[in-house]
C-alpha atoms as a PDB file:
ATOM      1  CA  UNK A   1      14.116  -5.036  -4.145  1.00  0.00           C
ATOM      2  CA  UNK A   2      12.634  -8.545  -5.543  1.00  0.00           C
ATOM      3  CA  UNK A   3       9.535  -9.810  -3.276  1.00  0.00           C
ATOM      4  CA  UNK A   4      10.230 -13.557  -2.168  1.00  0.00           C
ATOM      5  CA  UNK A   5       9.082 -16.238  -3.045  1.00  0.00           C
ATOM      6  CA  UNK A   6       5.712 -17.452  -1.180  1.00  0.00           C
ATOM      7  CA  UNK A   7       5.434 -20.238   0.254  1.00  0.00           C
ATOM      8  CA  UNK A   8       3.277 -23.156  -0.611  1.00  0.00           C
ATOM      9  CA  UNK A   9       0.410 -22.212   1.724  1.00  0.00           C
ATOM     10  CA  UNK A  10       0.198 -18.648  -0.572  1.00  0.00           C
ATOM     11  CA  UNK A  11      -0.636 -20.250  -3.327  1.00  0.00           C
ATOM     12  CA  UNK A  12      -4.409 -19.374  -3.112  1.00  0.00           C
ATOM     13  CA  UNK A  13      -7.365 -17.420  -5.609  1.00  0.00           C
ATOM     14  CA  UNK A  14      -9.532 -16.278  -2.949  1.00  0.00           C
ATOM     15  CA  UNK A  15     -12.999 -14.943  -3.121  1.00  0.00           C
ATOM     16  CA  UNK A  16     -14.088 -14.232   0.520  1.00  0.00           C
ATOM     17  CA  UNK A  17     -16.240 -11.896   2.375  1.00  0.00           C
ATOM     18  CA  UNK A  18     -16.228  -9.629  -1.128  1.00  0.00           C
ATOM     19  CA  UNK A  19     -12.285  -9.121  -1.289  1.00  0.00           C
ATOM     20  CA  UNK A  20      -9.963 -11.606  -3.834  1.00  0.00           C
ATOM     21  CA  UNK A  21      -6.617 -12.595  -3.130  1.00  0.00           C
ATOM     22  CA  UNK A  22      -5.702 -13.783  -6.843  1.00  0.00           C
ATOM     23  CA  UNK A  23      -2.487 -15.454  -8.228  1.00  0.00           C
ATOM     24  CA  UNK A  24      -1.610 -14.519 -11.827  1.00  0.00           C
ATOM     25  CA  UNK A  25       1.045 -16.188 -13.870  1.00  0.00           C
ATOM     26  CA  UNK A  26       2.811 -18.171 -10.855  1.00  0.00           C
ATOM     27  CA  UNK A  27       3.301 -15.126  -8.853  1.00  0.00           C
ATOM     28  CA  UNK A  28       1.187 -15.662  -5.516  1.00  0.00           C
ATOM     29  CA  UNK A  29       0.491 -13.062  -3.101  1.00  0.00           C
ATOM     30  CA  UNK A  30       2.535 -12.851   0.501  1.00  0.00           C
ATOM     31  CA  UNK A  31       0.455 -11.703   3.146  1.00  0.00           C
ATOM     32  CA  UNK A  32       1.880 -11.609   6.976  1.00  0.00           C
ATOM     33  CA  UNK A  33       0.683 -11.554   9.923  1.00  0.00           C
ATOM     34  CA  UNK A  34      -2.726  -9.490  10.785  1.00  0.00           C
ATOM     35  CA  UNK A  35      -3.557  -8.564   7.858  1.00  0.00           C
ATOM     36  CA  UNK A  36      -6.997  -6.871   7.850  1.00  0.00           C
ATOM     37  CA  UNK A  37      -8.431  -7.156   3.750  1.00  0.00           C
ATOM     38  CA  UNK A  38     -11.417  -5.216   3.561  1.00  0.00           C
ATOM     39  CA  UNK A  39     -14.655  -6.289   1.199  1.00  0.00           C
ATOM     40  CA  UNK A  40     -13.653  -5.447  -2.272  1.00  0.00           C
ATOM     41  CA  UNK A  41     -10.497  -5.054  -2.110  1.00  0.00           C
ATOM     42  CA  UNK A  42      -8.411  -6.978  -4.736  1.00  0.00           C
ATOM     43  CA  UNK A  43      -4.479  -8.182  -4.185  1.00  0.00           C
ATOM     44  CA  UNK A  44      -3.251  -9.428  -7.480  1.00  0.00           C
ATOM     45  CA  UNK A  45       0.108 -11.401  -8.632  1.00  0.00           C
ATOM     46  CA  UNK A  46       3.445 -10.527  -7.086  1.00  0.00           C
ATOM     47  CA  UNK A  47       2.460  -8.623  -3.611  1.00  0.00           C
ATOM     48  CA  UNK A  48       4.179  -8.638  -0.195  1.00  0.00           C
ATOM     49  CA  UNK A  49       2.142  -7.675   2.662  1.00  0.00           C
ATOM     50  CA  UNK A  50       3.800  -7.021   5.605  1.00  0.00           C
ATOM     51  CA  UNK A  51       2.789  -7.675   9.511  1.00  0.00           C
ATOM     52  CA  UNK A  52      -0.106  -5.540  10.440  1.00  0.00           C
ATOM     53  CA  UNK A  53      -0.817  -3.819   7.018  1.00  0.00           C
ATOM     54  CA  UNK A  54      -4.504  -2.991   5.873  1.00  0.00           C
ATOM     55  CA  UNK A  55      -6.040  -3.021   2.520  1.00  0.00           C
ATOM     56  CA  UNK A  56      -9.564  -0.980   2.692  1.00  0.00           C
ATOM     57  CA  UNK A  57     -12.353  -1.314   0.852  1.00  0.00           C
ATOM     58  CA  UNK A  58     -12.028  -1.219  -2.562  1.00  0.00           C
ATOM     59  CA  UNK A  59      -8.530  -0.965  -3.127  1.00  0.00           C
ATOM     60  CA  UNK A  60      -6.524  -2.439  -5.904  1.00  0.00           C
ATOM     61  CA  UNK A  61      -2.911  -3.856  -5.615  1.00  0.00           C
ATOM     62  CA  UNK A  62      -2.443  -5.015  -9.081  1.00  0.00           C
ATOM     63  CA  UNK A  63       1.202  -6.293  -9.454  1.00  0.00           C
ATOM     64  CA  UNK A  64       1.244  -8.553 -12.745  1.00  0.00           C
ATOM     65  CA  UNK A  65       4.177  -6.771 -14.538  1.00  0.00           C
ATOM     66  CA  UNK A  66       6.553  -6.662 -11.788  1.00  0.00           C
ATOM     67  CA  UNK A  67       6.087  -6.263  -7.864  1.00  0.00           C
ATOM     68  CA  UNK A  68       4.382  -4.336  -5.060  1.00  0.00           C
ATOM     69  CA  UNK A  69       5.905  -4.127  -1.563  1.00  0.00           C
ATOM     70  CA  UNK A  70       3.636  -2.960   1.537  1.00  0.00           C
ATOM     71  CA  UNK A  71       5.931  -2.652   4.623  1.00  0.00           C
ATOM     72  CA  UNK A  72       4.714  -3.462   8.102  1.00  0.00           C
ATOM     73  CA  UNK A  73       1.967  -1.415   9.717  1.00  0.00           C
ATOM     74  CA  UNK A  74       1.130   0.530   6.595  1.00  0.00           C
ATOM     75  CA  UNK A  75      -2.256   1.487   5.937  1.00  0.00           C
ATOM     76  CA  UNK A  76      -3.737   1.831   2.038  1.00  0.00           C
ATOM     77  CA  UNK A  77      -6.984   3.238   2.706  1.00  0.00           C
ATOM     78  CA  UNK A  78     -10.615   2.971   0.541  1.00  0.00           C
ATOM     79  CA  UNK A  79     -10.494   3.654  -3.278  1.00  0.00           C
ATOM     80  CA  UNK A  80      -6.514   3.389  -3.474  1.00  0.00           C
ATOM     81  CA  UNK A  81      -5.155   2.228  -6.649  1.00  0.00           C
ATOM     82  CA  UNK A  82      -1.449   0.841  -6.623  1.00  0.00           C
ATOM     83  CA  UNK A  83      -0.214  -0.736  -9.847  1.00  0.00           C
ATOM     84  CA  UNK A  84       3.754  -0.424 -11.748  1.00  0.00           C
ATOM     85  CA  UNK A  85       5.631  -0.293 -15.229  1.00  0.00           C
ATOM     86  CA  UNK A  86       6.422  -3.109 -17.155  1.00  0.00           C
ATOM     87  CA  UNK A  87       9.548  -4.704 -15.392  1.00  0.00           C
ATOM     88  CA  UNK A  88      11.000  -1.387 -15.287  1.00  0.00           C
ATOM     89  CA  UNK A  89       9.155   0.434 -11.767  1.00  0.00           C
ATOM     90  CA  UNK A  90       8.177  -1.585  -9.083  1.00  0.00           C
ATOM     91  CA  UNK A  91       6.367   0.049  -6.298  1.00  0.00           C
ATOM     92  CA  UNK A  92       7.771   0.153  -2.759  1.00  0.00           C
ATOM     93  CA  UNK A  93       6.143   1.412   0.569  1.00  0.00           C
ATOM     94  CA  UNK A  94       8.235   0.949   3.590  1.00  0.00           C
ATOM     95  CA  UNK A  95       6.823   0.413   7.374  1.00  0.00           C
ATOM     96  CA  UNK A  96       4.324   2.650   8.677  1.00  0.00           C
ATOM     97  CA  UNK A  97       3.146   4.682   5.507  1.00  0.00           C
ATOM     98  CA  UNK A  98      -0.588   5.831   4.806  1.00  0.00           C
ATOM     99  CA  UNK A  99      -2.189   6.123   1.824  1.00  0.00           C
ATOM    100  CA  UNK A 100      -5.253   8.525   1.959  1.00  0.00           C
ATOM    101  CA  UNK A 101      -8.828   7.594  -0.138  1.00  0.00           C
ATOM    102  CA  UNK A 102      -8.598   8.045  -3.574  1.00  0.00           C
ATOM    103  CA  UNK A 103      -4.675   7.780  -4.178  1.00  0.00           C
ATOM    104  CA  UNK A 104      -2.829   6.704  -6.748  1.00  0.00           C
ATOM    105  CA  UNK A 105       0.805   5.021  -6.626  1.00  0.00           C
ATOM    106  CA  UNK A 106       2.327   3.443 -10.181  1.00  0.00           C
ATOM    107  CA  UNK A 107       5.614   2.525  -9.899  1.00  0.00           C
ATOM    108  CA  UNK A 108       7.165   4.641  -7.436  1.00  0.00           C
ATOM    109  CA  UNK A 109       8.734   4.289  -3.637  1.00  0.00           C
ATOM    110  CA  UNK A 110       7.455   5.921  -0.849  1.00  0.00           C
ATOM    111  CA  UNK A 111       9.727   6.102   2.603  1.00  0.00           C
ATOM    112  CA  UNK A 112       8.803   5.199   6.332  1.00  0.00           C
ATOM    113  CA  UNK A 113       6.344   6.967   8.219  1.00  0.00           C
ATOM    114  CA  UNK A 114       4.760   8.838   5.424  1.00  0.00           C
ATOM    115  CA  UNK A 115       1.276   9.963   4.518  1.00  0.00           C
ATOM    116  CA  UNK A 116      -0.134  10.184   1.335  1.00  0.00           C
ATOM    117  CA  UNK A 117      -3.230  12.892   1.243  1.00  0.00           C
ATOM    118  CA  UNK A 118      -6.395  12.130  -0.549  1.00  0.00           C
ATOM    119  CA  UNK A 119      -6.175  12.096  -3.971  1.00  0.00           C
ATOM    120  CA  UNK A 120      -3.039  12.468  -5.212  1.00  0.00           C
ATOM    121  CA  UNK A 121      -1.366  10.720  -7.763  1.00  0.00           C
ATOM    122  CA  UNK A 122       2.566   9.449  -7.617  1.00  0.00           C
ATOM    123  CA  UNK A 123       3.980   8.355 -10.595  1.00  0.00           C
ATOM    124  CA  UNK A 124       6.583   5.985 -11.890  1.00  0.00           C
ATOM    125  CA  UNK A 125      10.146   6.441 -10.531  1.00  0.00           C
ATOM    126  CA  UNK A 126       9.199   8.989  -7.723  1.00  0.00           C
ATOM    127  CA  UNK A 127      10.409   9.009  -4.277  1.00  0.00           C
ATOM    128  CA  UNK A 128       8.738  10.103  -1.213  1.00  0.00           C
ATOM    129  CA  UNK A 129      11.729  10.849   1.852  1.00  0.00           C
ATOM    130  CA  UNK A 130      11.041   9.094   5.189  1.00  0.00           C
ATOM    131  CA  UNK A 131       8.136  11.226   6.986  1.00  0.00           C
ATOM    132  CA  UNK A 132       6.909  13.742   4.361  1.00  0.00           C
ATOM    133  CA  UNK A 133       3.257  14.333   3.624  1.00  0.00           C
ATOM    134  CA  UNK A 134       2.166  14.729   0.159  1.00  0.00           C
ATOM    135  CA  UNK A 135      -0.825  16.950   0.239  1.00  0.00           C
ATOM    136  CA  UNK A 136      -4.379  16.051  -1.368  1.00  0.00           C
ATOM    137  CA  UNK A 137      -4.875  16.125  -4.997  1.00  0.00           C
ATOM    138  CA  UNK A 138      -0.841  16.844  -5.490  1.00  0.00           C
ATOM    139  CA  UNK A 139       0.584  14.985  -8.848  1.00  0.00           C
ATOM    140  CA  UNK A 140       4.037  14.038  -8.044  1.00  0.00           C
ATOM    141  CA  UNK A 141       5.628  13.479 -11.948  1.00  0.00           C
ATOM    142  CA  UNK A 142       7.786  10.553 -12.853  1.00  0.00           C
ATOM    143  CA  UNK A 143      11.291  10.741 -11.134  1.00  0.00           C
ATOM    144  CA  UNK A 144      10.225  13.355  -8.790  1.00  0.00           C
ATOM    145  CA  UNK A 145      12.516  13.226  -5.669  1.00  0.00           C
ATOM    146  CA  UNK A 146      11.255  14.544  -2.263  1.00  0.00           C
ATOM    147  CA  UNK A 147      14.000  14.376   0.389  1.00  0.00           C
ATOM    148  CA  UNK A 148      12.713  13.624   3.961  1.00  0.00           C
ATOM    149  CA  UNK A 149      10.569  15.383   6.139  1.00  0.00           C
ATOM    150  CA  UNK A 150       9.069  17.010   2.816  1.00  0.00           C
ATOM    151  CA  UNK A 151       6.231  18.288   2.073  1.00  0.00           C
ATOM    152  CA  UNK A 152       4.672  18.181  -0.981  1.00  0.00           C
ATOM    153  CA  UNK A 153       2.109  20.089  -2.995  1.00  0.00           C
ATOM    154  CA  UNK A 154       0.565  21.260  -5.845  1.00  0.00           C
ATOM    155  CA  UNK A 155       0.022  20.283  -9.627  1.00  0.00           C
ATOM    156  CA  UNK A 156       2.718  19.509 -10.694  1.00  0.00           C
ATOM    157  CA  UNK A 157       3.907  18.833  -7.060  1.00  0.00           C
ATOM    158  CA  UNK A 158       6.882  20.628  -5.360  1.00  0.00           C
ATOM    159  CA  UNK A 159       8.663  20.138  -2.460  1.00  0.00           C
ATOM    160  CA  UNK A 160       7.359  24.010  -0.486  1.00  0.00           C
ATOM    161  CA  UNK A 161       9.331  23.440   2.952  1.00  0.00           C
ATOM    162  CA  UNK A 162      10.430  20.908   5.566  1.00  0.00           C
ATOM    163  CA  UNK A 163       7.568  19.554   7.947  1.00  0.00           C
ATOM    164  CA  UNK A 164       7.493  21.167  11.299  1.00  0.00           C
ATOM    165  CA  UNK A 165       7.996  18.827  14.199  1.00  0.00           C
ATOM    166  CA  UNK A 166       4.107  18.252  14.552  1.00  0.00           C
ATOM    167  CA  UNK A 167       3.617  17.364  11.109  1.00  0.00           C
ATOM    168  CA  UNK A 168       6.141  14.896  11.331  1.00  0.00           C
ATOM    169  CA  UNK A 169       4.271  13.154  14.319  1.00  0.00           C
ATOM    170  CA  UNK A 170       0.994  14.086  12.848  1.00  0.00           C
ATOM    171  CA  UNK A 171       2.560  11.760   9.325  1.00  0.00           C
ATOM    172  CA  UNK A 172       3.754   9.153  11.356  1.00  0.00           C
ATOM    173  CA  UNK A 173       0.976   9.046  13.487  1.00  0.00           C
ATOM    174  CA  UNK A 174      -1.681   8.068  11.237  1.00  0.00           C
ATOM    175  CA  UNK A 175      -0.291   4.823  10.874  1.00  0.00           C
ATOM    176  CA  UNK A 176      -0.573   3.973  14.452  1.00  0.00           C
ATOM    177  CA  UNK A 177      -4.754   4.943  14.347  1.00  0.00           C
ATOM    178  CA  UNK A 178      -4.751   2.661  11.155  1.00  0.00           C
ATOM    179  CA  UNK A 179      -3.568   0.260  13.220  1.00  0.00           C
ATOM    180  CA  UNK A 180      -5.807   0.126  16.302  1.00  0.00           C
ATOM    181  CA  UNK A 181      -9.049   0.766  13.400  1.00  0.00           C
ATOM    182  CA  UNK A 182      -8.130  -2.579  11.710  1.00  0.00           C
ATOM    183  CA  UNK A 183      -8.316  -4.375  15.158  1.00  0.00           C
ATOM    184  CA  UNK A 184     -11.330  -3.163  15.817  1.00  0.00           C
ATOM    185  CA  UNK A 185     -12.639  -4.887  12.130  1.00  0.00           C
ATOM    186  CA  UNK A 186     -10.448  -7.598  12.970  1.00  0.00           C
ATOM    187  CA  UNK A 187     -12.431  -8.445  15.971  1.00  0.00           C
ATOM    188  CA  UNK A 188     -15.900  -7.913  14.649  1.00  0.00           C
ATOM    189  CA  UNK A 189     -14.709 -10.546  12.059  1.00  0.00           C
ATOM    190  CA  UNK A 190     -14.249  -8.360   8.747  1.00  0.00           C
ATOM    191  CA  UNK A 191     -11.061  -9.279   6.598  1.00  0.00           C
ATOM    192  CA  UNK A 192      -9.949 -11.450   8.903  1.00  0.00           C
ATOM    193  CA  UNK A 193      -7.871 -13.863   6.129  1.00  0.00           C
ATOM    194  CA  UNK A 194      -7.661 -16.460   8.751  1.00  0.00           C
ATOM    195  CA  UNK A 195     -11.770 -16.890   8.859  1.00  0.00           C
ATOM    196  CA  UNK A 196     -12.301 -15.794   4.773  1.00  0.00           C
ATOM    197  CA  UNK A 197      -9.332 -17.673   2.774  1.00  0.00           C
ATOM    198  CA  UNK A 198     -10.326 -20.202   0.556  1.00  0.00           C
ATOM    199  CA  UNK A 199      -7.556 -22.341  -0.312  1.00  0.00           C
ATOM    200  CA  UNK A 200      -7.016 -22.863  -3.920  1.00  0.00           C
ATOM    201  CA  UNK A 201      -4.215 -24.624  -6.189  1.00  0.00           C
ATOM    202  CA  UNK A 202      -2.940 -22.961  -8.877  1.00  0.00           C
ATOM    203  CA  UNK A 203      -0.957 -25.631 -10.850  1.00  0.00           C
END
């Protein structure tokens, strides 16, 4: 699904507080409302953040090939790496997912509610169902499909069983912590776009 366009207040290249915010060939980030961008983290060409996502420290959203969706309340957290293919896999997370330190997404979509372990790798053309939890370190090959409620393990990955009712709310859940820890940064004044953004026109 094709990102909007930004409007003309998105047009920015944004050093701030260690984090960049960086158009590249006309394509502008879109960043909603309470956004929390953590020092070092980089958000490159065509990105949509939704409401209430935050970017960690050091994470890369590099989307100058084609785009890279963040739904509302998602969380990517430090060290995550999320890039695509060449106008041929765009990468889509829905509302409420978490992505755990060290991941890597390229060009795949991952459904509602979901949590990404530490470490793992998703590559181009998988799907993650609504709710499943991809365990640490798994590598999830190209066109993998996990239904929902999945979860997902092992090198490659494989889909061993459906999540029990409390590691469904345990997925989903993380989200909502990620949520009340970006406040809390939010308040002190770190990553708060509003206070950081420098302004810049890219014509």
């Amino acid at each position: 699904m094709p990102v909007g366009r930004p409007c003309d207040s998105f047009r920015r290249s944004v050093k701030g507080y260690g984090m960049s915010v960086i158009s590249f060939e006309n394509k502008v980030p879109e960043i909603g409302a309470r956004v929390f961008l953590a020092p070092g983290a980089v958000v490159l060409g065509e990105v949509f953040l939704g409401d209430d996502v935050s970017i960690w420290f050091n994470v890369i959203l590099r989307a100058d090939i084609h785009w890279i969706r963040v739904g509302a309340r998602s969380n990517l957290q430090d060290g995550v790496i999320v890039h695509v293919e060449n106008q041929q896999c765009a990468t889509l997370l829905e509302d409420e997912v978490s992505v755990g330190h060290g991941a890597i997404l390229h060009g795949c979509t991952i459904g509602s509610g979901s949590l990404i372990g530490m470490g793992a790798k998703i590559l181009n053309d998988a799907v993650i169902g609504e709710g499943s939890l991809v365990a640490a370190g798994a590598v999830v090959r190209e066109g993998f499909k996990a239904p929902p409620r999945s979860l997902v393990v092992g090198v490659p990955a494989v889909v061993k069983r459906t999540l029990t009712d409390e590691e469904y709310a345990r997925a989903r859940g993380t989200a909502m912590n990620y949520l009340r820890y970006k406040e809390r940064y939010l308040i002190e004044g770190l990553g708060d776009e509003k206070m950081s953004l420098e302004i810049g026109d890219d014509s």
